[in-house]
N, C-alpha and C. Protein backbone atom coordinates (compact mmCIF):
# COMPACT_ATOMS: atom_id res chain seq x y z
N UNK A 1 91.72 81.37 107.03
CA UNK A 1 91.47 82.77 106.80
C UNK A 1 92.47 83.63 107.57
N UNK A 2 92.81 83.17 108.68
CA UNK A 2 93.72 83.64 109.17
C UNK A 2 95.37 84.16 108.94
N UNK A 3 95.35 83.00 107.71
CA UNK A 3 96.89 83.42 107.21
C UNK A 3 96.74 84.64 106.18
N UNK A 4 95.39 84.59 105.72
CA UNK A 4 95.60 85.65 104.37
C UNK A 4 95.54 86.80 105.32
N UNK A 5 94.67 87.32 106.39
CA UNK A 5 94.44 88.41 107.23
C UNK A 5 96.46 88.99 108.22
N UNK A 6 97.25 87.35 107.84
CA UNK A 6 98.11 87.83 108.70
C UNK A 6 98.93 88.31 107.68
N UNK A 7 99.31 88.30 106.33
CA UNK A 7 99.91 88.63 105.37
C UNK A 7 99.80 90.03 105.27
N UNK A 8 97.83 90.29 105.33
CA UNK A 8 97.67 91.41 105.30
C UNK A 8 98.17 92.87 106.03
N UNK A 9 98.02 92.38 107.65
CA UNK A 9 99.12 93.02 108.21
C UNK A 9 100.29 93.29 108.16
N UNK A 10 100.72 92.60 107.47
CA UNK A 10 102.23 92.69 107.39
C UNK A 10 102.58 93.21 105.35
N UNK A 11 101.75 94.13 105.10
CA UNK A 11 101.76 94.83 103.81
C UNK A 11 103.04 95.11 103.12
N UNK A 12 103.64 95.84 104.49
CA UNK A 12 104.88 96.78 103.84
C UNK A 12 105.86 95.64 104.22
N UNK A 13 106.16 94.62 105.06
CA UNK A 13 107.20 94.11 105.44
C UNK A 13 107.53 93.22 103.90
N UNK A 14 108.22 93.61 103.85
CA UNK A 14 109.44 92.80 102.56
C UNK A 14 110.59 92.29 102.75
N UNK A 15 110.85 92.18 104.43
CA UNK A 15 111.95 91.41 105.23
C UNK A 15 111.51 90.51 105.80
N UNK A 16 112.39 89.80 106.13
CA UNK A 16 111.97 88.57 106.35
C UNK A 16 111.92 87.12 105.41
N UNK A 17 111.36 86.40 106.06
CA UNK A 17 110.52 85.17 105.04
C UNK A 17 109.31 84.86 105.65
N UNK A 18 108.67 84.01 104.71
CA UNK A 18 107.45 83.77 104.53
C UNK A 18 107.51 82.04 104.21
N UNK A 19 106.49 80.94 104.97
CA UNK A 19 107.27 79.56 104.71
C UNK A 19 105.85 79.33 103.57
N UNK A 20 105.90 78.67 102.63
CA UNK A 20 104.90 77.99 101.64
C UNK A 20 103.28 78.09 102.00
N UNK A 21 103.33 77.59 103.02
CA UNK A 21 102.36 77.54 103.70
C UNK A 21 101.00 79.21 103.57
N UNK A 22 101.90 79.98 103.81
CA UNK A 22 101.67 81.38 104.80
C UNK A 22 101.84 81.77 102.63
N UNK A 23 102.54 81.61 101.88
CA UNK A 23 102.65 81.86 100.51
C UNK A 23 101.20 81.59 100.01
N UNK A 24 100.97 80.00 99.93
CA UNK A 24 99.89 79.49 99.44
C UNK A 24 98.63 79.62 99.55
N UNK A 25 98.27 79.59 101.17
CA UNK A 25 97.25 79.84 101.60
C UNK A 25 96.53 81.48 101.23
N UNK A 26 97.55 82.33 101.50
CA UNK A 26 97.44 83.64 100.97
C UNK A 26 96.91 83.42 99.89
N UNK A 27 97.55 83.20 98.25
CA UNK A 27 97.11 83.10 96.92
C UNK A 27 95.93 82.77 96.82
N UNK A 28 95.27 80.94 97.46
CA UNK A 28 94.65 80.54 97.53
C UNK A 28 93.26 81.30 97.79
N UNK A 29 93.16 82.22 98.65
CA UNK A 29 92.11 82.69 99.41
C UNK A 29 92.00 83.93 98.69
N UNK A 30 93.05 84.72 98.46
CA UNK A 30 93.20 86.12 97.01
C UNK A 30 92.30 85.74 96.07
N UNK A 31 92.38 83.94 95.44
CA UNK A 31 92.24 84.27 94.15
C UNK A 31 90.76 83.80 94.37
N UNK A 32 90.18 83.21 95.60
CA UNK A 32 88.84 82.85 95.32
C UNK A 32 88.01 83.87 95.96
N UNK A 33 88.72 85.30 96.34
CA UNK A 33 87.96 86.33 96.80
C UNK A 33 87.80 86.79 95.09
N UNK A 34 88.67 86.88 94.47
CA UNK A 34 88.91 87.87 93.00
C UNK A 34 87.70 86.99 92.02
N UNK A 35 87.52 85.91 92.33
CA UNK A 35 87.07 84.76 91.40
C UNK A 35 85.52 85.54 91.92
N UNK A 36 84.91 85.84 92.90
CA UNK A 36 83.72 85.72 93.58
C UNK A 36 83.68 87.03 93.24
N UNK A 37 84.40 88.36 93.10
CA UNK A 37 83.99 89.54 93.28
C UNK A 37 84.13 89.64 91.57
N UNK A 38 84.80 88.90 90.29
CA UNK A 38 84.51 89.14 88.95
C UNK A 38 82.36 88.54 88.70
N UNK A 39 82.30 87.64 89.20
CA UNK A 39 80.76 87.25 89.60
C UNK A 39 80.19 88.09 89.81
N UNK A 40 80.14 89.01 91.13
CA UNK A 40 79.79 89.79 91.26
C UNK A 40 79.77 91.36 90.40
N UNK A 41 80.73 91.49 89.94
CA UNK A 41 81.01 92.48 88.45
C UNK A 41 80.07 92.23 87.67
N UNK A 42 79.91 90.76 86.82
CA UNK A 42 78.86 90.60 86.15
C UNK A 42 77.77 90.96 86.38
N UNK A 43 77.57 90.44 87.47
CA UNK A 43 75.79 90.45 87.38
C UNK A 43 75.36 91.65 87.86
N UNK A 44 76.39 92.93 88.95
CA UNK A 44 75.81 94.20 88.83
C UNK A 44 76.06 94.82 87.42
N UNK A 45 77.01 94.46 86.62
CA UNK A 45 77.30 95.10 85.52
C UNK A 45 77.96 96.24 85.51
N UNK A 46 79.35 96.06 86.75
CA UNK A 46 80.01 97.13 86.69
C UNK A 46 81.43 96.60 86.36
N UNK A 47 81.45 95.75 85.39
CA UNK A 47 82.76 94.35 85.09
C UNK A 47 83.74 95.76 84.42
N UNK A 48 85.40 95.46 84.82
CA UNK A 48 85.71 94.64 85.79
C UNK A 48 86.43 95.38 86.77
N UNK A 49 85.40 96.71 87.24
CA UNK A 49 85.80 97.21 88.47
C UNK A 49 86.11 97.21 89.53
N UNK A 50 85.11 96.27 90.02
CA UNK A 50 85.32 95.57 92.03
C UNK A 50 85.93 94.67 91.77
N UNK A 51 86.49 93.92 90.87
CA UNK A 51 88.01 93.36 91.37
C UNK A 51 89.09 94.04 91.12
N UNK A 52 88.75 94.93 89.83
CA UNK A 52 90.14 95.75 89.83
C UNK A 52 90.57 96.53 90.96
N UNK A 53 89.74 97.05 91.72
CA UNK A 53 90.37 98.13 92.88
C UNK A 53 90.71 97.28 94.36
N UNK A 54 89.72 95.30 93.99
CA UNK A 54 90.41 94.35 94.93
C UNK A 54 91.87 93.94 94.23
N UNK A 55 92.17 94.33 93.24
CA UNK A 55 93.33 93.60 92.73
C UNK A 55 94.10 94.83 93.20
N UNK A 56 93.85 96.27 93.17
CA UNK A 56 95.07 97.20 93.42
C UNK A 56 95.16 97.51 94.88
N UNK A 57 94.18 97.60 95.78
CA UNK A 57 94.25 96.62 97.38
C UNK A 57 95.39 95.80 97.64
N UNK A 58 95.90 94.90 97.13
CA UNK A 58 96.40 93.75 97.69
C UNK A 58 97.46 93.67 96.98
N UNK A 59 97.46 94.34 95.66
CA UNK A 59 99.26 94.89 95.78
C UNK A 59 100.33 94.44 96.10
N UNK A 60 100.20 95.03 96.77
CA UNK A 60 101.49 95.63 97.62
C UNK A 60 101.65 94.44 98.88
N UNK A 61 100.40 93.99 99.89
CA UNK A 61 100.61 93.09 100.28
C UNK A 61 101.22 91.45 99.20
N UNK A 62 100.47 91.69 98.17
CA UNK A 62 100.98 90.21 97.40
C UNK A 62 102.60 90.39 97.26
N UNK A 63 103.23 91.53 96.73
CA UNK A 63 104.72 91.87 96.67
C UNK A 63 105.10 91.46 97.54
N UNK A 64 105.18 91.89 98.90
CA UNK A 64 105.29 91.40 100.10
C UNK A 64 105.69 90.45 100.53
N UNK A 65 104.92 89.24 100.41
CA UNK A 65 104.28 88.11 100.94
C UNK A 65 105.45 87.23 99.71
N UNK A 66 105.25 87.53 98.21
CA UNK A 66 105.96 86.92 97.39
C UNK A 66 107.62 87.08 97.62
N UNK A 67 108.03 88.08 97.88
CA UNK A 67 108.98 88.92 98.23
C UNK A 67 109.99 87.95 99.18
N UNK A 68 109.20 87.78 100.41
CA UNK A 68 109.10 86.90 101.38
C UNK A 68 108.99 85.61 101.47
N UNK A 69 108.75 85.03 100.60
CA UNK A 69 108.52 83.53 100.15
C UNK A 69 109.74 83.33 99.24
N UNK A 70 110.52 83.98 98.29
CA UNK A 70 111.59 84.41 97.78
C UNK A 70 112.72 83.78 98.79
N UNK A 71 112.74 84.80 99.65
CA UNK A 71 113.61 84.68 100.98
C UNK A 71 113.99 83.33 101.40
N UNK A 72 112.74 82.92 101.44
CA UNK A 72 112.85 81.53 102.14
C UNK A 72 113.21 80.97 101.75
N UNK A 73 113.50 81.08 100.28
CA UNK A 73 114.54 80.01 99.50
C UNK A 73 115.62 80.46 99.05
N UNK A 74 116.07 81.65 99.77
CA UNK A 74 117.26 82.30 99.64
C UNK A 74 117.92 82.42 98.25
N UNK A 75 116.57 83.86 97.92
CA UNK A 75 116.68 84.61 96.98
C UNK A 75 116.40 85.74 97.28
N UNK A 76 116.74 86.98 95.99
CA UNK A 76 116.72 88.15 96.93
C UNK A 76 115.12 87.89 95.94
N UNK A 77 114.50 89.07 96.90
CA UNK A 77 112.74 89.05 96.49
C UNK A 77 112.95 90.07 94.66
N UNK A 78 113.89 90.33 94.21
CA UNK A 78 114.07 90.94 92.76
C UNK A 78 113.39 89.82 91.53
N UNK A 79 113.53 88.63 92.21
CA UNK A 79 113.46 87.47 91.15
C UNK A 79 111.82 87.75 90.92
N UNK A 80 111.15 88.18 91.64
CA UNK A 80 109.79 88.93 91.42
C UNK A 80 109.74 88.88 89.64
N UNK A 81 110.74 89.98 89.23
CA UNK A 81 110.84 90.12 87.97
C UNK A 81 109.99 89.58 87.14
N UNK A 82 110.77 88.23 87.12
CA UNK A 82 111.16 86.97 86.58
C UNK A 82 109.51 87.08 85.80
N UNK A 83 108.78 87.37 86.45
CA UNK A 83 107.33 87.16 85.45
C UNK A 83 107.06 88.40 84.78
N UNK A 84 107.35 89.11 84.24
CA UNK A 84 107.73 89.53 83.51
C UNK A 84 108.33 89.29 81.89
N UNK A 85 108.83 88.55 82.26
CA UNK A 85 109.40 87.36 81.02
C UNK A 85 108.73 86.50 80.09
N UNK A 86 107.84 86.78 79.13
CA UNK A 86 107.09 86.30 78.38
C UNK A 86 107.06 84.73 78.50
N UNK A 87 106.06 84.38 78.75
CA UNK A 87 105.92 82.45 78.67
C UNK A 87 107.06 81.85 79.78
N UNK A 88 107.94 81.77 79.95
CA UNK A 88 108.83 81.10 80.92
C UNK A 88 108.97 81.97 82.33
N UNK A 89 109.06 83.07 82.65
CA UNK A 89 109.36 83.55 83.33
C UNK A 89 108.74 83.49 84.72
N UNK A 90 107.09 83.53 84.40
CA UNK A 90 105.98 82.70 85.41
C UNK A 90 106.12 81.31 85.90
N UNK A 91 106.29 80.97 84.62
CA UNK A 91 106.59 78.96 85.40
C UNK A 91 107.87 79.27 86.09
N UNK A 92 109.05 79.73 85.94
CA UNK A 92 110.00 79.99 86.39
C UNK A 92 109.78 80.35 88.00
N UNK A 93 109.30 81.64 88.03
CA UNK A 93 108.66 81.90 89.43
C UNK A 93 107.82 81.07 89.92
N UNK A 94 106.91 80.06 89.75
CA UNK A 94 106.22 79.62 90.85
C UNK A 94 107.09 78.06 91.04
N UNK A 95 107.84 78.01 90.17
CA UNK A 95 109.15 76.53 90.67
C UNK A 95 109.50 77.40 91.54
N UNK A 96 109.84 78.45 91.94
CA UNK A 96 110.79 78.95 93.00
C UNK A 96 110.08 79.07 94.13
N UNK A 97 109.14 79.73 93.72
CA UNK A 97 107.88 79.76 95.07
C UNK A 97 107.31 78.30 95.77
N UNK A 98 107.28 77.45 94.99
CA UNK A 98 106.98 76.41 95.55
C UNK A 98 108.30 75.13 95.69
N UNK A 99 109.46 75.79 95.71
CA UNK A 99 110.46 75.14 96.44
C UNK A 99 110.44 75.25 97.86
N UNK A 100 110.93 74.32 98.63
CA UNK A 100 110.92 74.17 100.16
C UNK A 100 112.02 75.01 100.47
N UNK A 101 111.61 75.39 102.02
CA UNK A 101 112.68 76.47 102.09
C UNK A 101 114.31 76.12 102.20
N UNK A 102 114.89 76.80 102.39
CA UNK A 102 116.18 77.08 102.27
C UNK A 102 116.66 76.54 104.08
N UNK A 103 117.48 75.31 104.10
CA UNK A 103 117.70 74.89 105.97
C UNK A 103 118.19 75.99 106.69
N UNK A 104 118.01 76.43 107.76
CA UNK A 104 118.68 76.91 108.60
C UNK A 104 118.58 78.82 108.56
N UNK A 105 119.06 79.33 109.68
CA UNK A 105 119.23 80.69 109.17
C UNK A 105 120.03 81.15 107.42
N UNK A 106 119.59 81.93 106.37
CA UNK A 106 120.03 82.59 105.92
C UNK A 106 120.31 84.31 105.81
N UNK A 107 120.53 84.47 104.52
CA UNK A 107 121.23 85.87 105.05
C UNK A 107 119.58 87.06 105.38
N UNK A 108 118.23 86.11 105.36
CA UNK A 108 117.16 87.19 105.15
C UNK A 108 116.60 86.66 106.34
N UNK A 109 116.94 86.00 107.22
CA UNK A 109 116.64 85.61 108.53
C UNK A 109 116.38 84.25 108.92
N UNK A 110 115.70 83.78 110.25
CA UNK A 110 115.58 82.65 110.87
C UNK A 110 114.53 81.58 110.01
N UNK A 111 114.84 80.66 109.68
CA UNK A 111 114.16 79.89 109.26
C UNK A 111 112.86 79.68 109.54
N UNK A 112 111.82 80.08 109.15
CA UNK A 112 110.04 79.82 110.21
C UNK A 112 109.94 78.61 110.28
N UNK A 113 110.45 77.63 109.52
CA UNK A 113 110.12 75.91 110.31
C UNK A 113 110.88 75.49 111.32
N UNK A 114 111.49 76.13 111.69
CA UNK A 114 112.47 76.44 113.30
C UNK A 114 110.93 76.67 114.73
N UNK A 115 110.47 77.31 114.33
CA UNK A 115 109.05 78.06 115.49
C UNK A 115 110.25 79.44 115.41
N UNK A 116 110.68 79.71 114.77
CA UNK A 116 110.92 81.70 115.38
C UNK A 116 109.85 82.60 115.30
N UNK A 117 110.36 83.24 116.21
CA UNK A 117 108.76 84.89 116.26
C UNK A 117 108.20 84.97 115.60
N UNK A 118 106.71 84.06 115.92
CA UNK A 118 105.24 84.56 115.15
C UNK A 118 105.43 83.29 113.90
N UNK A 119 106.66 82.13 113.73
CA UNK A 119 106.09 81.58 112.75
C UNK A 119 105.83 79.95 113.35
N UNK A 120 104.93 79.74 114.10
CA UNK A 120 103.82 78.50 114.87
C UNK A 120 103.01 77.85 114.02
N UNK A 121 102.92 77.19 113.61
CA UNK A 121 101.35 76.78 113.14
C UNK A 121 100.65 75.95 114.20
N UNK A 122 101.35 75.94 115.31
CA UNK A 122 100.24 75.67 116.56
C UNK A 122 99.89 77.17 117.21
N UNK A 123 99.20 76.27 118.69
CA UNK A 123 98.57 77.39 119.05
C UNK A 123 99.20 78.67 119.39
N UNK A 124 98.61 80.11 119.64
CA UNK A 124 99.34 80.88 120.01
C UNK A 124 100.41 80.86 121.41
N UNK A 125 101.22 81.40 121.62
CA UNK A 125 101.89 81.05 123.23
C UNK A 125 101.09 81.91 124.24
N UNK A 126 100.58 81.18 124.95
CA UNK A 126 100.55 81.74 126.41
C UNK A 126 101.09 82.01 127.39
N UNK A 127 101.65 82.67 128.21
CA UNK A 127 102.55 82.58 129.65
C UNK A 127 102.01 82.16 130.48
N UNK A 128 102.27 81.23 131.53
CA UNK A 128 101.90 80.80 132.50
C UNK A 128 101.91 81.95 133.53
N UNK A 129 100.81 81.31 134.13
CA UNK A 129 100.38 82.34 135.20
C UNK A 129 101.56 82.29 136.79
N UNK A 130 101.44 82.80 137.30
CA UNK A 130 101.92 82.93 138.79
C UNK A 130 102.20 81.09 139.40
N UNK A 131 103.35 80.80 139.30
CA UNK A 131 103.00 79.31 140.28
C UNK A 131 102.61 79.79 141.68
N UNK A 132 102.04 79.04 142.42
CA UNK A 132 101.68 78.79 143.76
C UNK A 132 100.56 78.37 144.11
């Protein structure tokens, strides 16, 4: 839960990258909030409002996050497009999205399977206290 909440923070950022992981998990947890709140539509019988205004919520974070996952395979985040494109254009995009990232620094920054700023999947860092 934590990765979709950290995506969330990071709404407007469209720099950067984003590693598969931090992509997937996001989607994953989007689509079984959207899946649970169309349920919920039904049976108050206000279909398909409370997901539509969860679907225009998250927006801008999903751009984002996709945008950013782009990156990581060193593309510019435009290829977004790409679904857009009747029948191919979707499969197109999620081969890209679910390619491994791109080695090393590129031109949209530090690689997150490196450990650079904030991208850990261990624990958070602590500083050690005072020796003596």
């Amino acid at each position: 839960m934590n990765a979709y909440f950290d995506v969330l923070k990071q709404y407007t950022n469209f720099s950067g990258r984003a590693r598969r992981r931090e992509f997937w998990m996001y989607t994953l947890i989007g689509t079984i909030i959207a899946i649970v709140l169309r349920v919920l539509d039904a049976i108050a019988g206000t279909d398909p409002w409370i997901a539509l205004l969860f679907s225009l919520a998250t927006l801008l974070p999903t751009l984002a996050v996709t945008a950013r996952r782009l990156h990581d395979t060193n593309r510019s985040g435009w290829f977004i497009l790409l679904s857009l494109i009747p029948c191919v254009g979707g499969i197109i995009l999620i081969v890209f999205l679910a390619t491994d990232s791109a080695p090393g620094a590129n031109q949209y920054g530090a690689n997150p399977k490196d450990g650079h700023a904030g991208y850990t999947d261990g624990p958070p860092f602590t500083p050690a206290g005072p020796q003596g």
